[in-house]
C-alpha atoms as a PDB file:
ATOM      1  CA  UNK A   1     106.117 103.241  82.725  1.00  0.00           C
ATOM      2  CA  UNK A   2     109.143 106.067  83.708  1.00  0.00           C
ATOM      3  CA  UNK A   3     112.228 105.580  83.451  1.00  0.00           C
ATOM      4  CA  UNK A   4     112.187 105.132  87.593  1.00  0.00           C
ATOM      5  CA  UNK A   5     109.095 104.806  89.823  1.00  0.00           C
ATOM      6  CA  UNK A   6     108.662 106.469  93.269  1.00  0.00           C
ATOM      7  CA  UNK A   7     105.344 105.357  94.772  1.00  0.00           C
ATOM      8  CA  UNK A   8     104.786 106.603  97.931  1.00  0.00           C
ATOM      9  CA  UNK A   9     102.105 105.160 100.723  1.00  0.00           C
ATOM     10  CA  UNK A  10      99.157 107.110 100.936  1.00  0.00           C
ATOM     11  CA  UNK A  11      96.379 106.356 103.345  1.00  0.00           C
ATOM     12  CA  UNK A  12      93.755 109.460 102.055  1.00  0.00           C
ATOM     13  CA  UNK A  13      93.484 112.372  99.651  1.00  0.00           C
ATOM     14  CA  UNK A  14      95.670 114.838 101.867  1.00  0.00           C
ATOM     15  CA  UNK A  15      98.683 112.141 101.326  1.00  0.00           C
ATOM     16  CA  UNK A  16      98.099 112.009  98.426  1.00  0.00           C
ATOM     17  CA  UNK A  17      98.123 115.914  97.761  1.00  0.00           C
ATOM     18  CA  UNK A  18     101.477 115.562  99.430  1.00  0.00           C
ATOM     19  CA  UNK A  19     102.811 112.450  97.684  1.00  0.00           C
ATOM     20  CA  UNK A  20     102.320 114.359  94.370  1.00  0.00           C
ATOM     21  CA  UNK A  21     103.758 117.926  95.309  1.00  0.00           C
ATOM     22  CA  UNK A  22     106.745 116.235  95.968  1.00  0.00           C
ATOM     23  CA  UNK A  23     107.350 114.263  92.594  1.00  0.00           C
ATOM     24  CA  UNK A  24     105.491 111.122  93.139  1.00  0.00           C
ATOM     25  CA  UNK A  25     105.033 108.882  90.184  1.00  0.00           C
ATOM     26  CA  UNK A  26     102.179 106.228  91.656  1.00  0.00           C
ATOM     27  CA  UNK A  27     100.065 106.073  94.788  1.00  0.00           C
ATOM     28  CA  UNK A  28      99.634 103.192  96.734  1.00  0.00           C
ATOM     29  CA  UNK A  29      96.439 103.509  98.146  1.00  0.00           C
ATOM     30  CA  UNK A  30      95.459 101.621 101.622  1.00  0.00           C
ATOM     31  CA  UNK A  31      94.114 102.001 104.707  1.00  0.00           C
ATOM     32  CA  UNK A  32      94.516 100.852 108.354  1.00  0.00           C
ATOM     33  CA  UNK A  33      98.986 100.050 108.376  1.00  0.00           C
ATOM     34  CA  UNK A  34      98.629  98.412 111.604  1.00  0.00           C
ATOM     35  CA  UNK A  35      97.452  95.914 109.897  1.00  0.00           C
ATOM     36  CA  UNK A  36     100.100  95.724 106.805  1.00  0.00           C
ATOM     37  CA  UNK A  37      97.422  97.636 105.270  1.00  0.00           C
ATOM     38  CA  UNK A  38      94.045  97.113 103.661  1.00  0.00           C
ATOM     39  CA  UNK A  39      91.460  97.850 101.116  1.00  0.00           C
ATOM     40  CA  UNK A  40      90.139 101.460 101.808  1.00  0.00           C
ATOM     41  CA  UNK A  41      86.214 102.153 101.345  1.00  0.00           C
ATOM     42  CA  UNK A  42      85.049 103.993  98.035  1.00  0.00           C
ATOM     43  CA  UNK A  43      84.550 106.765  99.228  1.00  0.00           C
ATOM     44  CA  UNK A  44      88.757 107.561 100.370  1.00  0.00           C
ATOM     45  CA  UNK A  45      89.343 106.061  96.973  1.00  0.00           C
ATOM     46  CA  UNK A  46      87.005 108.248  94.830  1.00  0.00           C
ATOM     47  CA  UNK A  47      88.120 111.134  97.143  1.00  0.00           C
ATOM     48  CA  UNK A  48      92.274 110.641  96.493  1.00  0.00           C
ATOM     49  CA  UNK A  49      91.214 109.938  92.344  1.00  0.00           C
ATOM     50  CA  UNK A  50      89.445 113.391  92.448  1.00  0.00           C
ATOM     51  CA  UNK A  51      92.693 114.843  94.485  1.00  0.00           C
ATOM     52  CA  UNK A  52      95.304 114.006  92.122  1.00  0.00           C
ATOM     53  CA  UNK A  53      96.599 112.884  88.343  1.00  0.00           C
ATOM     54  CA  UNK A  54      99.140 110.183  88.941  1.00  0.00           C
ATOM     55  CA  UNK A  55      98.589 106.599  88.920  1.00  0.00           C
ATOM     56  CA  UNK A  56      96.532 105.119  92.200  1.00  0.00           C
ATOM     57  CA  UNK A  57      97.679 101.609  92.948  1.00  0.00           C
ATOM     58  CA  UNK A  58      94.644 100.272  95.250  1.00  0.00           C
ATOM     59  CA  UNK A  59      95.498  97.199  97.893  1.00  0.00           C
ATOM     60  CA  UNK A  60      93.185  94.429  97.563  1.00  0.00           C
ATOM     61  CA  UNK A  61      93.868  92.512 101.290  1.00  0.00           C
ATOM     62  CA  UNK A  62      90.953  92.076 104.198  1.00  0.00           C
ATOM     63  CA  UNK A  63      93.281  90.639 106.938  1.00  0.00           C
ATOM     64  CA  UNK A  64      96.552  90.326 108.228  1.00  0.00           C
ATOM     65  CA  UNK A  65      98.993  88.318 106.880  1.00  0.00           C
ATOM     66  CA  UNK A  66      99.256  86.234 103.097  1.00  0.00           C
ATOM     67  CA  UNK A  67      96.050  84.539 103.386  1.00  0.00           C
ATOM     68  CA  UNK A  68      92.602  85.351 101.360  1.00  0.00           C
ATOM     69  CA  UNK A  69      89.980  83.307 103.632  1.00  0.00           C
ATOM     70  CA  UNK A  70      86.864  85.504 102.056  1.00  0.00           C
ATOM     71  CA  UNK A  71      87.722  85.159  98.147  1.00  0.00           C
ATOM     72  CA  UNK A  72      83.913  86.296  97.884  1.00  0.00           C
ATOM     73  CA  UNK A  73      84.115  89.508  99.653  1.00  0.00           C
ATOM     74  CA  UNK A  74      87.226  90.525  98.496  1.00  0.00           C
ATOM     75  CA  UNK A  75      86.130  90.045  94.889  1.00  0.00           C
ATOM     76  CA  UNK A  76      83.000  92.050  95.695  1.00  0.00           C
ATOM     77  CA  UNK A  77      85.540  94.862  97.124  1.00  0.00           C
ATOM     78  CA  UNK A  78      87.430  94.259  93.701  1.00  0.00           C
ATOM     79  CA  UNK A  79      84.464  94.926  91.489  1.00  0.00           C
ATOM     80  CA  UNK A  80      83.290  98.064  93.353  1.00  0.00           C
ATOM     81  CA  UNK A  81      86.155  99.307  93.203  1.00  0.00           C
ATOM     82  CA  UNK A  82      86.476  98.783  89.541  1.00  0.00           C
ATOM     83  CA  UNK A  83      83.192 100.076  89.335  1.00  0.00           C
ATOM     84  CA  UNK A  84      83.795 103.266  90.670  1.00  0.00           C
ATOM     85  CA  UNK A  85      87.038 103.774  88.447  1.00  0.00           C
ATOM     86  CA  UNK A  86      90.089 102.319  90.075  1.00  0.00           C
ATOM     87  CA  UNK A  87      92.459 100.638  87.283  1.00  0.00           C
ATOM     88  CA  UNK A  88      95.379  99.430  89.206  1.00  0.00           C
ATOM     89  CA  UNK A  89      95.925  97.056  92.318  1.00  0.00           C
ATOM     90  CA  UNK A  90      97.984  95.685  94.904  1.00  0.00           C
ATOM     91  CA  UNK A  91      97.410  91.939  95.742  1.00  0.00           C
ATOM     92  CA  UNK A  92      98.880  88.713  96.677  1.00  0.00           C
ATOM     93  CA  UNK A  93      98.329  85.612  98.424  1.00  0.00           C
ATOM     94  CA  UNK A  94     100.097  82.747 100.230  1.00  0.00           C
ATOM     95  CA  UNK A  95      98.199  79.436 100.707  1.00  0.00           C
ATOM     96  CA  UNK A  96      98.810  77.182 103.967  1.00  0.00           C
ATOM     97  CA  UNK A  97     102.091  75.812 102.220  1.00  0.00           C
ATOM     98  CA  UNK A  98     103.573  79.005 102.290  1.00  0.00           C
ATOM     99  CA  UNK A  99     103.051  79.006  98.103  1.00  0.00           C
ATOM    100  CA  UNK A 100     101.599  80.982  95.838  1.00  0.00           C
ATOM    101  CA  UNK A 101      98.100  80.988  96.248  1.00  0.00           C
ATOM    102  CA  UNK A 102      97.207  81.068  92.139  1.00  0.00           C
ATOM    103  CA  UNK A 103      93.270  80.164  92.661  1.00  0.00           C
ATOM    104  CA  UNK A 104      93.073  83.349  95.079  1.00  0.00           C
ATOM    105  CA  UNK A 105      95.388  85.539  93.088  1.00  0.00           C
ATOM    106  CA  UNK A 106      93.141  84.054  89.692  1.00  0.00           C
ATOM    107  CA  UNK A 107      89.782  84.907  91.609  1.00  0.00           C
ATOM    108  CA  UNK A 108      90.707  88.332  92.453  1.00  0.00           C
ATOM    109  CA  UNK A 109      92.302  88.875  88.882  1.00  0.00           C
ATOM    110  CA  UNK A 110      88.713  88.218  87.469  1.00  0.00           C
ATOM    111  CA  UNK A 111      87.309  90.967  88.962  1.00  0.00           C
ATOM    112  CA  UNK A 112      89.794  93.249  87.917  1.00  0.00           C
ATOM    113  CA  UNK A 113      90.128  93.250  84.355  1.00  0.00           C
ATOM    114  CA  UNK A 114      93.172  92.642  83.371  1.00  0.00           C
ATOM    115  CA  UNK A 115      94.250  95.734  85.032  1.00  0.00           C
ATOM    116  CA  UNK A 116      97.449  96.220  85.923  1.00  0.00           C
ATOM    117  CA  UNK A 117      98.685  95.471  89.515  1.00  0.00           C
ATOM    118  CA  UNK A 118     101.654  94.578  91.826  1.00  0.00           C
ATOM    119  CA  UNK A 119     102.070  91.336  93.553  1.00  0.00           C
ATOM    120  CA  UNK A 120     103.130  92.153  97.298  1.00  0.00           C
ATOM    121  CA  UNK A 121     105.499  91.916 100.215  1.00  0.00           C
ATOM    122  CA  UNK A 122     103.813  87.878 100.259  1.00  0.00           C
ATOM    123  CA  UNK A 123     106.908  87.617  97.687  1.00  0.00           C
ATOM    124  CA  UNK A 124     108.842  87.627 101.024  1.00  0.00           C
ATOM    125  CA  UNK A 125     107.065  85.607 102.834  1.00  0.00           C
ATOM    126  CA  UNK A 126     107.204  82.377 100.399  1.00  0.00           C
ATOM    127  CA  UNK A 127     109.011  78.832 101.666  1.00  0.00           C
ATOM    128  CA  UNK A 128     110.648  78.641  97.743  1.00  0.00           C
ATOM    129  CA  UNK A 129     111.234  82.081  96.362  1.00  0.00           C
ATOM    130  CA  UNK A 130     112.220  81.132  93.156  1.00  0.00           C
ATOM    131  CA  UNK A 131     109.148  78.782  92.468  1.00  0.00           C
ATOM    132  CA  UNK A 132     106.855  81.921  93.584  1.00  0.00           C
ATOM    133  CA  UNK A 133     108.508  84.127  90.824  1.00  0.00           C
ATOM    134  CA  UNK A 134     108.054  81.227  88.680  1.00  0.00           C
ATOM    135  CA  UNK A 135     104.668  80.977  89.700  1.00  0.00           C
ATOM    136  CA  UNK A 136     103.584  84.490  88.877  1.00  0.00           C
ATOM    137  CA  UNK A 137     105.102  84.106  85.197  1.00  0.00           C
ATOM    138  CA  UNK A 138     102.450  85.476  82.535  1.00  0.00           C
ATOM    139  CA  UNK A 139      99.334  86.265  84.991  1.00  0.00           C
ATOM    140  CA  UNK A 140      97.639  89.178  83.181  1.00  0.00           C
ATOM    141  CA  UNK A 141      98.187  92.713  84.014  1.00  0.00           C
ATOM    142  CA  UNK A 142     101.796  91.984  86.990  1.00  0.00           C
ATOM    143  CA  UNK A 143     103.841  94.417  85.909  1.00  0.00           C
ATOM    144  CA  UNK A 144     105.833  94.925  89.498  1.00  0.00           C
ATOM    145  CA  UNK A 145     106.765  92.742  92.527  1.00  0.00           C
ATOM    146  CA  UNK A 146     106.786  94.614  96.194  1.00  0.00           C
ATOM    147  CA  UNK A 147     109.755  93.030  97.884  1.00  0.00           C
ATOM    148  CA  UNK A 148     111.979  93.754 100.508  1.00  0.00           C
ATOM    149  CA  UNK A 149     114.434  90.459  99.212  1.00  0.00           C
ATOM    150  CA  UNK A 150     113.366  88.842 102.529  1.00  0.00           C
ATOM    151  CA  UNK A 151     110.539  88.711 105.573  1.00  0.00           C
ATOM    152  CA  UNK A 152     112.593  91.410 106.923  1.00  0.00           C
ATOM    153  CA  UNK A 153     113.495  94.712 105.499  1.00  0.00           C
ATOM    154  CA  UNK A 154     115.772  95.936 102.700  1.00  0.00           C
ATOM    155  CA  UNK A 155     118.545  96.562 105.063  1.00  0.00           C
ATOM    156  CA  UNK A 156     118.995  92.405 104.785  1.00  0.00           C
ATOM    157  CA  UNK A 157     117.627  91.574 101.914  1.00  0.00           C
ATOM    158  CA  UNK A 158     119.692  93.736  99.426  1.00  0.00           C
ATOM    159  CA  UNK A 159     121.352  91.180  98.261  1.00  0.00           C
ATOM    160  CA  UNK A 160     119.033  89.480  97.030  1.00  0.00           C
ATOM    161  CA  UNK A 161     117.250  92.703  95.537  1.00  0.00           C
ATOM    162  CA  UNK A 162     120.728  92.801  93.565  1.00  0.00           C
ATOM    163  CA  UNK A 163     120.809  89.838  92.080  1.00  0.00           C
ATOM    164  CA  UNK A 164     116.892  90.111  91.166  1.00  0.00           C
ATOM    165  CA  UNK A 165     117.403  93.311  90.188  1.00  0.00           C
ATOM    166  CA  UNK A 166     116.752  92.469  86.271  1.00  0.00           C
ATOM    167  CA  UNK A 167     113.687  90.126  86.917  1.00  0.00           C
ATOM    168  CA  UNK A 168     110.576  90.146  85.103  1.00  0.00           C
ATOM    169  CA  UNK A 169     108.332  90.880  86.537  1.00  0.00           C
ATOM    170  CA  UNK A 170     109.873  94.081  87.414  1.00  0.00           C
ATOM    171  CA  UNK A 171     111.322  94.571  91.024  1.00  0.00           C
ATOM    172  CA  UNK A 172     109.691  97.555  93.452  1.00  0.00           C
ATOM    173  CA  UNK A 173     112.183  97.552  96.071  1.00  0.00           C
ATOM    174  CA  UNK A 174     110.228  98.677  99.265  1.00  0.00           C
ATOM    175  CA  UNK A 175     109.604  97.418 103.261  1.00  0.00           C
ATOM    176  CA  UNK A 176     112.146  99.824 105.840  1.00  0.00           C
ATOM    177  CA  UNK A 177     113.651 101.467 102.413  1.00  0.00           C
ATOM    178  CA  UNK A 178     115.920 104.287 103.115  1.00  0.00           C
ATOM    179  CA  UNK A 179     118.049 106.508 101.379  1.00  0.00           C
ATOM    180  CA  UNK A 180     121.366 104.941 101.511  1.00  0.00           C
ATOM    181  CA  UNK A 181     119.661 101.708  99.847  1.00  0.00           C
ATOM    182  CA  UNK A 182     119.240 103.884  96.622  1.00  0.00           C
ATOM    183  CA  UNK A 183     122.936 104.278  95.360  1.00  0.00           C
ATOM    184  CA  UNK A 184     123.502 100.012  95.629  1.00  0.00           C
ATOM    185  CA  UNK A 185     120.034  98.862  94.235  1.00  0.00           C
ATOM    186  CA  UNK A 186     120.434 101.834  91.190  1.00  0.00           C
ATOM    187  CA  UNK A 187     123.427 100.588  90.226  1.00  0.00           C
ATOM    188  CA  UNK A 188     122.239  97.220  90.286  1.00  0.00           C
ATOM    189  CA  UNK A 189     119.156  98.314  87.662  1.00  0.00           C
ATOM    190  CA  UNK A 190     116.082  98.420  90.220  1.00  0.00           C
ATOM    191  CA  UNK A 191     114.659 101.755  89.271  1.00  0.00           C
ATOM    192  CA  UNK A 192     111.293 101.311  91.151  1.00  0.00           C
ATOM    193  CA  UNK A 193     111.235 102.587  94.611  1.00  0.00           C
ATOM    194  CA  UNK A 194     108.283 102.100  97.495  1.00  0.00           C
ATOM    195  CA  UNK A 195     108.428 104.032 100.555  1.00  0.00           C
ATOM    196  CA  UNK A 196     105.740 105.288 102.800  1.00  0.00           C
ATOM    197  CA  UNK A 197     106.878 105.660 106.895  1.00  0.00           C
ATOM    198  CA  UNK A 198     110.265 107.449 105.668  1.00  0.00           C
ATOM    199  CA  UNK A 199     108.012 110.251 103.947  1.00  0.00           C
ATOM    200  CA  UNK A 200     106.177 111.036 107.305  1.00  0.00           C
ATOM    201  CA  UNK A 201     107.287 112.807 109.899  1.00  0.00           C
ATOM    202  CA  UNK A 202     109.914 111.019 112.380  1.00  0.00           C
ATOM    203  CA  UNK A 203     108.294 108.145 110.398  1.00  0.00           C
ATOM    204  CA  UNK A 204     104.514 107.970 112.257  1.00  0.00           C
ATOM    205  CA  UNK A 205     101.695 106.771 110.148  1.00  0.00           C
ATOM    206  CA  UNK A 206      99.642 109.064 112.217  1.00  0.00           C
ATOM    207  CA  UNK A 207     101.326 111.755 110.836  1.00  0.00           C
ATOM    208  CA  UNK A 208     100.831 112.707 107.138  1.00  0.00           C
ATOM    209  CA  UNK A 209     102.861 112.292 104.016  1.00  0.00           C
ATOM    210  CA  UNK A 210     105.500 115.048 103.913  1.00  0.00           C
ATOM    211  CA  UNK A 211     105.825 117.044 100.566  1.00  0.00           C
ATOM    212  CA  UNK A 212     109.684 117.587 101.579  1.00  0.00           C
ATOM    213  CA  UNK A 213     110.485 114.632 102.425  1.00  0.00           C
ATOM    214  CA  UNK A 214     108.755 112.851  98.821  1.00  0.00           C
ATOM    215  CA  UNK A 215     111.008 115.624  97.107  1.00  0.00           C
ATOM    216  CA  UNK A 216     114.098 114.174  98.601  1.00  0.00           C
ATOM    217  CA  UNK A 217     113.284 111.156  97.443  1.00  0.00           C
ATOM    218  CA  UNK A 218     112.595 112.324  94.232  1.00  0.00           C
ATOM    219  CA  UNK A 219     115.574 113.552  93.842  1.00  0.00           C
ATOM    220  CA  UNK A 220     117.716 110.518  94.939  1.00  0.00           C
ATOM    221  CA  UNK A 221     116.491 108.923  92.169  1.00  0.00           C
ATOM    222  CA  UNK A 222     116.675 111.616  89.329  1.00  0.00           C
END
């Protein structure tokens, strides 16, 4: 991986377009943010993988919230996607305990491959943080961990971004990021950055991905 990451929220191929003009190093590919965001179809995936070189990180989630109450169609969404070329995910799932839910997270993982994938905000949303990182330890393929530090955003949970800041796996610090978090969490040794509202215009997700606004990201972090 670079030496820093900057993946940016894309929800179809003209975000993506955008996401990359401006320095992007990954994609994170969903669909529908009113709902936290979902699994696009095939076709917006095989349409942002013709529309640009970098890495596209594809979310693997059907419904709101932590939960994975069809394992069967989500795996089938897994395998097509697979199918038609996608090599990296987004995933992660809380059962009723507000736990790591390892026999979802191990169901989806066997339709992917061994790829390699980020577990999610549900990070955030765990009753023992340090037994979900614990949890996650050696599943094939987790090379990052979305996390805002807390349910909230990373106004609040910086500090706890700091102090995790030289976990394994490594932290993407992302959920409200802005540009003054940059200077704090760089000198604390995250160097993988998630935004996706603060590269739109006055923040919309109805509005596209701003080339400009990527490239000022960009260069916060070079």
């Amino acid at each position: 991986m670079p030496e820093s990451i900057l993946e940016v929220i894309s929800l179809n191929a003209v975000d993506a377009r955008a996401a990359r003009a401006g320095g992007a190093d990954r994609i994170e590919l969903v669909t529908d943010m009113r709902r936290q965001g979902l699994t696009p179809d095939l076709a917006t995936f095989a349409s942002v993988r013709e529309a640009v070189d970098i890495p596209v990180r594809v979310m693997l989630r059907s419904q709101d919230g932590y939960a994975l109450s069809n394992a069967e169609a989500l795996v089938e969404a897994a395998t097509a996607l697979r199918a038609a070329g996608a090599d990296e995910f987004v995933l992660g799932f809380l059962d009723s305990h507000a736990a790591v839910d390892l026999v979802a997270v191990k169901a989806v993982l066997g339709a992917i491959e061994g790829c390699r994938w980020t577990f999610h905000r549900a990070l955030d949303h765990t009753a023992d943080r340090g037994a979900a990182r614990r949890a996650l330890e050696g599943l094939p393929g987790l090379d990052t961990v979305l996390t805002a530090g807390g349910p909230a955003t990373v106004a609040e949970g910086l500090p706890v971004l700091i102090s995790e800041a030289h976990s394994t796996p490594r932290v993407l610090a992302g959920g409200g990021l802005r540009p003054h978090h940059v200077a704090p969490l760089r000198a604390a040794g995250v160097d993988a950055f998630h935004t996706g509202s603060a590269v739109r215009p006055d923040g919309r997700w109805d509005a596209p991905v701003d080339a400009d606004l990527v490239r000022a990201w960009r260069s916060a972090l070079s």
